[in-house]
PDB file of N, CA and C in Angstrom:
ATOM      1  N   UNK A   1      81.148 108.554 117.613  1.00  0.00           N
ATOM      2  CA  UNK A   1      82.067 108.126 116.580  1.00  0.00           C
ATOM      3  C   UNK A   1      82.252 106.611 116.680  1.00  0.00           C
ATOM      4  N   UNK A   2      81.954 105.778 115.915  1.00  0.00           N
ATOM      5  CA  UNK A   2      81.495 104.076 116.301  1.00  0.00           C
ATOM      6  C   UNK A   2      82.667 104.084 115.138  1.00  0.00           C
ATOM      7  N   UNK A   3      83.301 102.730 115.549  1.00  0.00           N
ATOM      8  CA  UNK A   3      84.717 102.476 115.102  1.00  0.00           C
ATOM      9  C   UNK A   3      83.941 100.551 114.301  1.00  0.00           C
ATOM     10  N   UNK A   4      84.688 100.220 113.859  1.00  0.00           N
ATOM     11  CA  UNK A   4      84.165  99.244 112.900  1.00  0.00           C
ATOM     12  C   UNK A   4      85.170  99.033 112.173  1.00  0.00           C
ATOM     13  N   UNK A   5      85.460  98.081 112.240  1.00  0.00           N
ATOM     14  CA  UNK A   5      86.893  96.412 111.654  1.00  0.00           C
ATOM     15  C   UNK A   5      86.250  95.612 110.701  1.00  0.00           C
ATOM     16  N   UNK A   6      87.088  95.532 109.399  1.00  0.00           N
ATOM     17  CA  UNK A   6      86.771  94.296 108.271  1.00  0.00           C
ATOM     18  C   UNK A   6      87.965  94.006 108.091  1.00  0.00           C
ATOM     19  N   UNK A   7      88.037  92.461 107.784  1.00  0.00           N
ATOM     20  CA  UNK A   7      89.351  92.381 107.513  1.00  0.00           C
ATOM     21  C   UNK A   7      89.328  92.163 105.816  1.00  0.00           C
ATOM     22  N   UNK A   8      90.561  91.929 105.081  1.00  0.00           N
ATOM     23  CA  UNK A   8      90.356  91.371 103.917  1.00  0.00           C
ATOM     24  C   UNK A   8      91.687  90.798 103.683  1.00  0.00           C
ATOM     25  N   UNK A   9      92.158  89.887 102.410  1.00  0.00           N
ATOM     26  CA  UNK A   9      92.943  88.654 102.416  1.00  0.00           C
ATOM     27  C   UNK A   9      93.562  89.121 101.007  1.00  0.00           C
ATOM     28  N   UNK A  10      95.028  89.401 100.744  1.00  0.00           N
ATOM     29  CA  UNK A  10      95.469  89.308  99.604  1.00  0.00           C
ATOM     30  C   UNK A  10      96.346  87.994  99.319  1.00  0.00           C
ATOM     31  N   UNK A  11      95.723  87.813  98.074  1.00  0.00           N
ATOM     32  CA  UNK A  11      97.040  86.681  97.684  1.00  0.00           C
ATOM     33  C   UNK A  11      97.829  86.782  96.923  1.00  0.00           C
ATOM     34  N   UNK A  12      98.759  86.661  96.647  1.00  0.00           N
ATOM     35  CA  UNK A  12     100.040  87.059  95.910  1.00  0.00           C
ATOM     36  C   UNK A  12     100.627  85.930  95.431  1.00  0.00           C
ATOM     37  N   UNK A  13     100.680  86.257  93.626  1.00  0.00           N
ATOM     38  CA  UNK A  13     100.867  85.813  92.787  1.00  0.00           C
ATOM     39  C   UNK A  13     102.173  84.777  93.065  1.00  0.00           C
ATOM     40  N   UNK A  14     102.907  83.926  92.457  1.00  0.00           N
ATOM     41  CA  UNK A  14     104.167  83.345  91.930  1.00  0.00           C
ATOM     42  C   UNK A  14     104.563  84.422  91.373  1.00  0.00           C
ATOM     43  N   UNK A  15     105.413  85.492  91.981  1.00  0.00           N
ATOM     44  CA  UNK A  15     106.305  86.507  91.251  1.00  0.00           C
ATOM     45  C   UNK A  15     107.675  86.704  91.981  1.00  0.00           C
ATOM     46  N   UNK A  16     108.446  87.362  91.340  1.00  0.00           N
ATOM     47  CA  UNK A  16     110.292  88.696  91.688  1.00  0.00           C
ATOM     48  C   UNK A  16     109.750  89.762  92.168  1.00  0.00           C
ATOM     49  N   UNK A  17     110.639  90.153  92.816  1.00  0.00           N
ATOM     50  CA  UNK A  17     110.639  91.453  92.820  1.00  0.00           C
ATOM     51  C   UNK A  17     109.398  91.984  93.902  1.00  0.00           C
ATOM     52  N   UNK A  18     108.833  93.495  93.922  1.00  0.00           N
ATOM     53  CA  UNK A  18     107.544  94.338  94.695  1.00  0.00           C
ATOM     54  C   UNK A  18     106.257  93.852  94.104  1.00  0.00           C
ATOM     55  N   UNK A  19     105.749  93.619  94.505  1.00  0.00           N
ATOM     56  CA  UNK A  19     103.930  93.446  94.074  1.00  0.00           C
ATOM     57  C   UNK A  19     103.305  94.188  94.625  1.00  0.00           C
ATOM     58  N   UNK A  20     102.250  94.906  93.818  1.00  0.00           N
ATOM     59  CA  UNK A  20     101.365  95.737  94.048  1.00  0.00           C
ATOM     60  C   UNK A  20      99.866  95.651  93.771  1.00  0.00           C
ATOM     61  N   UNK A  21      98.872  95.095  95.128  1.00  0.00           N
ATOM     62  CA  UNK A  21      97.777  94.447  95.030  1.00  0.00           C
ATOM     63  C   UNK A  21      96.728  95.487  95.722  1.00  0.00           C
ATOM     64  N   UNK A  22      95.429  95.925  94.965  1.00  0.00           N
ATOM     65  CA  UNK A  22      94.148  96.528  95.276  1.00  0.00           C
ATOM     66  C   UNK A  22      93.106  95.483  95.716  1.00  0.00           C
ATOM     67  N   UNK A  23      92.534  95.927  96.551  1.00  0.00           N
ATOM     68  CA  UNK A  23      91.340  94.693  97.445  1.00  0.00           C
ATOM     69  C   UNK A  23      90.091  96.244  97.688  1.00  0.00           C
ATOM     70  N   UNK A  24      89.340  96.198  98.338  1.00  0.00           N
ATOM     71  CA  UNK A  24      88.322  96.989  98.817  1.00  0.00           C
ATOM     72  C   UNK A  24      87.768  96.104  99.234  1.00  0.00           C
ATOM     73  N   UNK A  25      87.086  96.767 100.717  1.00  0.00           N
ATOM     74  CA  UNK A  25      85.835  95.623 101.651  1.00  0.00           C
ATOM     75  C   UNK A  25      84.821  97.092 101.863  1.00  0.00           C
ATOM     76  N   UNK A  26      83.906  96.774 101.942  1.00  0.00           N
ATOM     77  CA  UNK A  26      82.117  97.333 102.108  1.00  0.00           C
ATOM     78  C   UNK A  26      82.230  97.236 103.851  1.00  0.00           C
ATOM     79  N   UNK A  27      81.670  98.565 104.525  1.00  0.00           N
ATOM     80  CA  UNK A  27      81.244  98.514 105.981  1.00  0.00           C
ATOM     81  C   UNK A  27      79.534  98.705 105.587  1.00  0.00           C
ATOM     82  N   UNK A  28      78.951  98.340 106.417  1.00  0.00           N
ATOM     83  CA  UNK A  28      77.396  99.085 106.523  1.00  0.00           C
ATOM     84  C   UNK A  28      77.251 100.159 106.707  1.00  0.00           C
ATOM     85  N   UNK A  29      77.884 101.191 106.995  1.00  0.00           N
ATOM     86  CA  UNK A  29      77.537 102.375 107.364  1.00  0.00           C
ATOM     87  C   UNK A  29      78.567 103.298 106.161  1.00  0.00           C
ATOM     88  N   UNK A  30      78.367 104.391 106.058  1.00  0.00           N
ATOM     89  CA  UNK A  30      79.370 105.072 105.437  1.00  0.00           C
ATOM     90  C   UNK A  30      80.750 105.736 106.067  1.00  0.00           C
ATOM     91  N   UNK A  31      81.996 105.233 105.283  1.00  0.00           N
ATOM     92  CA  UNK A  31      83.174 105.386 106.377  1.00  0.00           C
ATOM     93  C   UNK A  31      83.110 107.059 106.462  1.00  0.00           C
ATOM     94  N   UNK A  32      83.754 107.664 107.542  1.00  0.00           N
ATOM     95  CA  UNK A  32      84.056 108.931 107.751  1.00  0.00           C
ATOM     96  C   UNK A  32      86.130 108.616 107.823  1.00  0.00           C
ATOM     97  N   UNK A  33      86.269 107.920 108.254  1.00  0.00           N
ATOM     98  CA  UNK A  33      88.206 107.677 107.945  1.00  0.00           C
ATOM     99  C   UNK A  33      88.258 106.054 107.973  1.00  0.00           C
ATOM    100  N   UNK A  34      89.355 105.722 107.737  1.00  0.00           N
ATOM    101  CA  UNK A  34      89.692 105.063 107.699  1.00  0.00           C
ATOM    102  C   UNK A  34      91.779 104.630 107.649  1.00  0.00           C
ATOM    103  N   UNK A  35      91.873 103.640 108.375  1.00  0.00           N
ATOM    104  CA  UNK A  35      93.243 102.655 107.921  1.00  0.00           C
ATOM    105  C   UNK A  35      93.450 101.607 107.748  1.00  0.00           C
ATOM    106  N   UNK A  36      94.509 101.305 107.400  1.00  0.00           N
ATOM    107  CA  UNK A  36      94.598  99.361 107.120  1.00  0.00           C
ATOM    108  C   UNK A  36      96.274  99.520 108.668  1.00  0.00           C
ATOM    109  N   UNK A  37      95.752  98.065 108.959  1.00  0.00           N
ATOM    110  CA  UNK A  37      96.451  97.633 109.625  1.00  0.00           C
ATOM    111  C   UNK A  37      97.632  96.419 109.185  1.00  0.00           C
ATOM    112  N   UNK A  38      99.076  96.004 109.227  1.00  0.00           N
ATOM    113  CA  UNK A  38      99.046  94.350 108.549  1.00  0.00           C
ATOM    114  C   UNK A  38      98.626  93.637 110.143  1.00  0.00           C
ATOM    115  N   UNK A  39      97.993  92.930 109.537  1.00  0.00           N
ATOM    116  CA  UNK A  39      97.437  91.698 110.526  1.00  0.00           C
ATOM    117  C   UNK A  39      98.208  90.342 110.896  1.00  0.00           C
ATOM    118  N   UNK A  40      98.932  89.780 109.584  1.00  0.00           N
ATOM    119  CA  UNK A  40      99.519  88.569 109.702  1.00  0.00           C
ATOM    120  C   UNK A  40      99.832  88.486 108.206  1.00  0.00           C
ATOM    121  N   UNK A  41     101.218  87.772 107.835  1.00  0.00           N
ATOM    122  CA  UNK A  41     101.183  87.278 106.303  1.00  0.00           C
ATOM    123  C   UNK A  41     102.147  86.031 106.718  1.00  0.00           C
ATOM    124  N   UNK A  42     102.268  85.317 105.096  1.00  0.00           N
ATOM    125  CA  UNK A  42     102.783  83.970 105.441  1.00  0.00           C
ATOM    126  C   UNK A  42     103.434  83.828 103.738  1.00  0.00           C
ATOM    127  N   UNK A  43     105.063  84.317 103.837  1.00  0.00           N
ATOM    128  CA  UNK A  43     105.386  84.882 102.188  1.00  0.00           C
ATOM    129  C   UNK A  43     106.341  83.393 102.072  1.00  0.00           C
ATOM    130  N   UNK A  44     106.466  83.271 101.046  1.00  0.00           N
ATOM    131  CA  UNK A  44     107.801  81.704 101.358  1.00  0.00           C
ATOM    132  C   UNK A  44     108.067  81.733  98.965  1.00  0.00           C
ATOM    133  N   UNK A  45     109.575  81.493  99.374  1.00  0.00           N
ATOM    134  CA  UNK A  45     110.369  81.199  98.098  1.00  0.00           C
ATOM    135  C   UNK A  45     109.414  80.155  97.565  1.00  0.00           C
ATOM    136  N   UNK A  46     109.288  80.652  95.992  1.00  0.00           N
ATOM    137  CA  UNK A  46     108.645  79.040  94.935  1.00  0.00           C
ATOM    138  C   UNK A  46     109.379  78.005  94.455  1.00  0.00           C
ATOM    139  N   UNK A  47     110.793  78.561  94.985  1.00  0.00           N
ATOM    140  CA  UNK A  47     112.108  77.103  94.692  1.00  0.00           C
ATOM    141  C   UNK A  47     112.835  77.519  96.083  1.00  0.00           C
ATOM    142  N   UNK A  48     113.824  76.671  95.956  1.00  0.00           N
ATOM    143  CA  UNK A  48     114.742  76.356  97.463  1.00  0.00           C
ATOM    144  C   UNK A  48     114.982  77.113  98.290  1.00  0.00           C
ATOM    145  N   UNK A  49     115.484  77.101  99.453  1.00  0.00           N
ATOM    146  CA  UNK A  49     116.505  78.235 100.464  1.00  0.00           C
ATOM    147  C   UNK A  49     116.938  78.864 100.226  1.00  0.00           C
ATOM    148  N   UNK A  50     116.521  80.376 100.342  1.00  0.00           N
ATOM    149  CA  UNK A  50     117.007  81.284  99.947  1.00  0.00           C
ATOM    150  C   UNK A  50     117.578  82.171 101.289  1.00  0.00           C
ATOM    151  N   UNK A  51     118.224  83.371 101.307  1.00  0.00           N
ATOM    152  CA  UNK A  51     118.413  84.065 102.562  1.00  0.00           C
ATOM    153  C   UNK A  51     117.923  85.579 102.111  1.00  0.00           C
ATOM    154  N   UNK A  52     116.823  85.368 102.990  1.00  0.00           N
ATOM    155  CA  UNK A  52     115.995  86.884 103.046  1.00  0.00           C
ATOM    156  C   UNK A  52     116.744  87.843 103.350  1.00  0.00           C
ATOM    157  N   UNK A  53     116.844  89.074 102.640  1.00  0.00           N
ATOM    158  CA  UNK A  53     117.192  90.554 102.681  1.00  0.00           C
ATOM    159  C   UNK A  53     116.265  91.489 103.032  1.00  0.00           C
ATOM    160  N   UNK A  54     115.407  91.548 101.996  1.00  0.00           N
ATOM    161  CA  UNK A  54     114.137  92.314 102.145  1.00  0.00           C
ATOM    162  C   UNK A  54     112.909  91.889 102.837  1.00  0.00           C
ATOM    163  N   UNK A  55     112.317  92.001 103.671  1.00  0.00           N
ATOM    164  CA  UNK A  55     110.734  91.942 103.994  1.00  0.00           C
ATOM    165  C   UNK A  55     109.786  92.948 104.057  1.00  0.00           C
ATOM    166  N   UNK A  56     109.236  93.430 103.484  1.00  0.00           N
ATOM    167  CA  UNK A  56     108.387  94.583 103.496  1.00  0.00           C
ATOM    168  C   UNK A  56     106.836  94.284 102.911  1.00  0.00           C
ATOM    169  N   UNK A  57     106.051  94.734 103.763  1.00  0.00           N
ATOM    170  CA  UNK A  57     105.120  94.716 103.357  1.00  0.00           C
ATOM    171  C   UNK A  57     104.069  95.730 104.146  1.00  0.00           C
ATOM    172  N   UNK A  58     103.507  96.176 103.159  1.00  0.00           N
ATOM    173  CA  UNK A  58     102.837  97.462 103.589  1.00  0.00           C
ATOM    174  C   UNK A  58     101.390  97.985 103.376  1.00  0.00           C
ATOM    175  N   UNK A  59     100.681  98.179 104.150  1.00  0.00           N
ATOM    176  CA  UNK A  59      99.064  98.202 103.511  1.00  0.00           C
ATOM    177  C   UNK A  59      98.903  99.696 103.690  1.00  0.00           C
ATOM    178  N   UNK A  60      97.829 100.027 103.487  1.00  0.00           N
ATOM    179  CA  UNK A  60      97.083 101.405 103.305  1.00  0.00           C
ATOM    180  C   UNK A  60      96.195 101.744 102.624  1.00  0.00           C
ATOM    181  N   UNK A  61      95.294 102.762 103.128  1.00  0.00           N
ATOM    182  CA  UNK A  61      93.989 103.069 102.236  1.00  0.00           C
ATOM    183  C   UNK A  61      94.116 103.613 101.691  1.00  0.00           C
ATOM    184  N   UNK A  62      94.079 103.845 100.045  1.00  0.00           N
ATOM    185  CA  UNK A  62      93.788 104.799  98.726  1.00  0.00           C
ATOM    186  C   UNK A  62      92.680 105.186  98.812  1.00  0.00           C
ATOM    187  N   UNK A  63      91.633 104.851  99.272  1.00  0.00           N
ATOM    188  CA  UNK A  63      90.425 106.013  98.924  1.00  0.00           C
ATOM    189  C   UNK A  63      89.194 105.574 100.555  1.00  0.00           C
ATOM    190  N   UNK A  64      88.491 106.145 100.933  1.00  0.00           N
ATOM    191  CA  UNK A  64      86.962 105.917 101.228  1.00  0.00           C
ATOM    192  C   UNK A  64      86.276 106.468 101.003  1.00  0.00           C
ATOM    193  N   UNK A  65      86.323 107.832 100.430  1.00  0.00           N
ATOM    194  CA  UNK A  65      85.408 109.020 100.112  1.00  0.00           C
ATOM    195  C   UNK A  65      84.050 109.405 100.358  1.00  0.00           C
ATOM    196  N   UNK A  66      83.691 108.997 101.531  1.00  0.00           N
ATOM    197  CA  UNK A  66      82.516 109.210 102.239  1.00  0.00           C
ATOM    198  C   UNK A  66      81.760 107.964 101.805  1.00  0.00           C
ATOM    199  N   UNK A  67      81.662 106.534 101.401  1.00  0.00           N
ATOM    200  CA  UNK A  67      80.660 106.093 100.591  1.00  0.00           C
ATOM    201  C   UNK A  67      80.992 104.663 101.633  1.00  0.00           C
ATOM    202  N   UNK A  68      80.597 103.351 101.498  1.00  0.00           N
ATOM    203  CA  UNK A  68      80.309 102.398 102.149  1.00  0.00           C
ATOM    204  C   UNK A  68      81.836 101.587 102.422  1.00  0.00           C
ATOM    205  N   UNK A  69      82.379 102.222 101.090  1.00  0.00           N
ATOM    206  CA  UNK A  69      83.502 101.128 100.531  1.00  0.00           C
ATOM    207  C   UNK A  69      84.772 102.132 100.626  1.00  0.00           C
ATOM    208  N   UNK A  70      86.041 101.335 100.804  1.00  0.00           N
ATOM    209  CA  UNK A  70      87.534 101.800 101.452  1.00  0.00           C
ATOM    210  C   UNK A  70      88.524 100.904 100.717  1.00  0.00           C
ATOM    211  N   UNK A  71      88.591 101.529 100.224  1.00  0.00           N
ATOM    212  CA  UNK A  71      89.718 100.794  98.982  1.00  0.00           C
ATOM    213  C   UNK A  71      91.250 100.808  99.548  1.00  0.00           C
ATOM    214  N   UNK A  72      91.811  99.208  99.834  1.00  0.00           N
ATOM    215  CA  UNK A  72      92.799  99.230 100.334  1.00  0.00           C
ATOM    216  C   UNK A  72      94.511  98.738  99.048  1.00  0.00           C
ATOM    217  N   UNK A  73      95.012  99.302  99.298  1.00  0.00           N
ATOM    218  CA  UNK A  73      96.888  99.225  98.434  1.00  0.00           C
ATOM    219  C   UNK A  73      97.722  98.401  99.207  1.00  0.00           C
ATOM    220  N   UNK A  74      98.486  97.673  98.780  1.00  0.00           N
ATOM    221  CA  UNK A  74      99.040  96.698  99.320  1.00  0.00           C
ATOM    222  C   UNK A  74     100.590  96.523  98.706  1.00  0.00           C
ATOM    223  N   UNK A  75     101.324  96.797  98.776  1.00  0.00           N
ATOM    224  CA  UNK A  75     102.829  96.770  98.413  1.00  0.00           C
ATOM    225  C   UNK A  75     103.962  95.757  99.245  1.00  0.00           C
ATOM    226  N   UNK A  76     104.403  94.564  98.633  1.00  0.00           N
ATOM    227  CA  UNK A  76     104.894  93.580  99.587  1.00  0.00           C
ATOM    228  C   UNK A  76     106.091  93.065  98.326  1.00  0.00           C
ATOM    229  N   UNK A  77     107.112  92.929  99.315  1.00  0.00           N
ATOM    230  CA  UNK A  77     108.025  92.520  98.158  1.00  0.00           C
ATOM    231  C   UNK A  77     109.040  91.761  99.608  1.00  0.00           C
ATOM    232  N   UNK A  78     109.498  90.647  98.746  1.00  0.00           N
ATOM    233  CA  UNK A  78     110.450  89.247  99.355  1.00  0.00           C
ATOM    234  C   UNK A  78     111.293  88.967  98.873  1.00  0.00           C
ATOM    235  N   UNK A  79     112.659  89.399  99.499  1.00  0.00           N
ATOM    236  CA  UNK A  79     113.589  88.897  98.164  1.00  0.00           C
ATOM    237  C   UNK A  79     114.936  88.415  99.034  1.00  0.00           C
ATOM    238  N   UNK A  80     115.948  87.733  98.277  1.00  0.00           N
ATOM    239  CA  UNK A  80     117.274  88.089  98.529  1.00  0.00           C
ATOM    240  C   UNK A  80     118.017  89.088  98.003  1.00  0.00           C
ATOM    241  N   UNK A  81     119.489  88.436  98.205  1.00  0.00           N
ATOM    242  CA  UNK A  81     120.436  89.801  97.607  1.00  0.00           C
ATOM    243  C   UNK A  81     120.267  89.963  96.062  1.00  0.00           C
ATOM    244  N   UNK A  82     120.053  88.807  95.532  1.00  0.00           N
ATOM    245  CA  UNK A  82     120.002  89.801  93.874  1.00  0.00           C
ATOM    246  C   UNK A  82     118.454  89.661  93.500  1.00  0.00           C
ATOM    247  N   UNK A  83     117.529  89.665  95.085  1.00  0.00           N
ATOM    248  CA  UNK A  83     116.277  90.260  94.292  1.00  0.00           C
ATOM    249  C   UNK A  83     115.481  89.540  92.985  1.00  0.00           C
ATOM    250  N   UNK A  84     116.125  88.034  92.429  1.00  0.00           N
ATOM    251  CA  UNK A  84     115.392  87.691  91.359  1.00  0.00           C
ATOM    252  C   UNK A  84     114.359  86.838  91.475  1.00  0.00           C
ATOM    253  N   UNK A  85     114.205  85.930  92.758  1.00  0.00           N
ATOM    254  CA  UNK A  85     113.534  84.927  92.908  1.00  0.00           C
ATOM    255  C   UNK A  85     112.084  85.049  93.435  1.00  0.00           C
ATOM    256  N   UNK A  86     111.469  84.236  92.784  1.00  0.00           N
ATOM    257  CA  UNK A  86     109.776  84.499  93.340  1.00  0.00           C
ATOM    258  C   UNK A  86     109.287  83.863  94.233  1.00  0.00           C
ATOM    259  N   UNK A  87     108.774  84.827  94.873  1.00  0.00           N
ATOM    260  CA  UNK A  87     108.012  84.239  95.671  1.00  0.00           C
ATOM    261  C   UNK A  87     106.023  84.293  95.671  1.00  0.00           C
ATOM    262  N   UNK A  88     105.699  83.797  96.817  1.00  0.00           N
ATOM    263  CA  UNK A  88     104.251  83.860  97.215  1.00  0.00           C
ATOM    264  C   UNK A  88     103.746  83.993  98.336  1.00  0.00           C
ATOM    265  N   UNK A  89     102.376  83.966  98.648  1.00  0.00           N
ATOM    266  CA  UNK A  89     102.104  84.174  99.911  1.00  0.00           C
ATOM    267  C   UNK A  89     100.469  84.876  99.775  1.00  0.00           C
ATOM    268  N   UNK A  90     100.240  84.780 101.310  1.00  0.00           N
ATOM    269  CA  UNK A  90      99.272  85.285 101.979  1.00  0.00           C
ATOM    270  C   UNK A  90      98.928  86.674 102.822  1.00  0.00           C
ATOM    271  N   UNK A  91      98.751  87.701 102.825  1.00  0.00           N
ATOM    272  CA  UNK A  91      98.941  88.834 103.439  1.00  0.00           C
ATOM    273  C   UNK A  91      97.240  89.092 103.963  1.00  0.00           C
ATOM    274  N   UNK A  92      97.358  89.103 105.442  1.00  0.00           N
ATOM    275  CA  UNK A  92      95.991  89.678 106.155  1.00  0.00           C
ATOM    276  C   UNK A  92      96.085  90.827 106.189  1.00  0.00           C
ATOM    277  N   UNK A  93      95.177  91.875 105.861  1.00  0.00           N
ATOM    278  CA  UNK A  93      95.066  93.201 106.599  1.00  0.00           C
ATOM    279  C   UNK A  93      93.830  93.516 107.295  1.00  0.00           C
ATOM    280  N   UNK A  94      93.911  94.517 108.544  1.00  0.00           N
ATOM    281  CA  UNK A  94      92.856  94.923 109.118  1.00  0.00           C
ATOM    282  C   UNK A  94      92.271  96.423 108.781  1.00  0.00           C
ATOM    283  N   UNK A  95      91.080  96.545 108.383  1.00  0.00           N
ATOM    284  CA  UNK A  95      90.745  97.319 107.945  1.00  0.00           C
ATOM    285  C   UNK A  95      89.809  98.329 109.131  1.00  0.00           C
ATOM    286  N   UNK A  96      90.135  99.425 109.767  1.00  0.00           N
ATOM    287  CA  UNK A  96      89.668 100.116 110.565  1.00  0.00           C
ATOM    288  C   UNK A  96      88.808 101.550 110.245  1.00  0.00           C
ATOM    289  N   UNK A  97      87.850 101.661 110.352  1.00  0.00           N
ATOM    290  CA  UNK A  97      86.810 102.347 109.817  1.00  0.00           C
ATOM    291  C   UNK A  97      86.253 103.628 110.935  1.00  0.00           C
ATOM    292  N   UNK A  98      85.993 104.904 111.124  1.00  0.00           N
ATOM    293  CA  UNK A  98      85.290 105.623 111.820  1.00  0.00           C
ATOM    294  C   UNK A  98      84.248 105.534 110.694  1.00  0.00           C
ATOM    295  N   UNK A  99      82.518 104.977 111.123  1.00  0.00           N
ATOM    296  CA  UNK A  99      81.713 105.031 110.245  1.00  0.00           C
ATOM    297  C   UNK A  99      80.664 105.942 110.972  1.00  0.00           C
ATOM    298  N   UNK A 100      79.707 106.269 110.130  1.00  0.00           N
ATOM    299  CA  UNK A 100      78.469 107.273 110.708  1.00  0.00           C
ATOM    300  C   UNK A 100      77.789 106.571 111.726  1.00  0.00           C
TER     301      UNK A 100
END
């Protein structure tokens, strides 16, 4: 059972509120399972000091279905208390593979 790591890089828009971002990375071999790991992110307000409430951010695989490719979901949302202000950022995930 040979185990096999890709990483891949979401970037996230100037937005409010939850964002919800699809990526997929290709292994050479065909996955048999798979997960996403978060690796590192780097989220920051698009105007002044704000005081964080929420941090969440969350990866996971929606599909690999036996085939090369592992389609990863990404749900990350930054906010304060009334939640209106946008932000941005960088989100790493690690992508962990049991391949053939």
């Amino acid at each position: 059972m040979p185990i096999d790591f890709r990483g891949v890089s979401f970037r996230l828009d100037t937005a409010s509120g939850l964002q919800r971002l699809n990526s997929s990375v290709r292994f050479d071999s065909p996955v048999l399972n798979a997960a996403a790991a978060l690796q590192a992110f780097h989220l920051d307000y698009a105007s002044s000091d704000h005081h964080i409430n929420v941090v969440r951010v969350a990866p996971s695989v929606t599909s690999f279905g036996g085939g090369n490719t592992v389609t990863v979901h990404l749900e990350c949302n930054y906010a304060d208390k009334n939640v209106d202000d946008a932000y941005s950022g960088i989100v790493d995930v690690l992508v962990i593979a049991e391949v053939e």
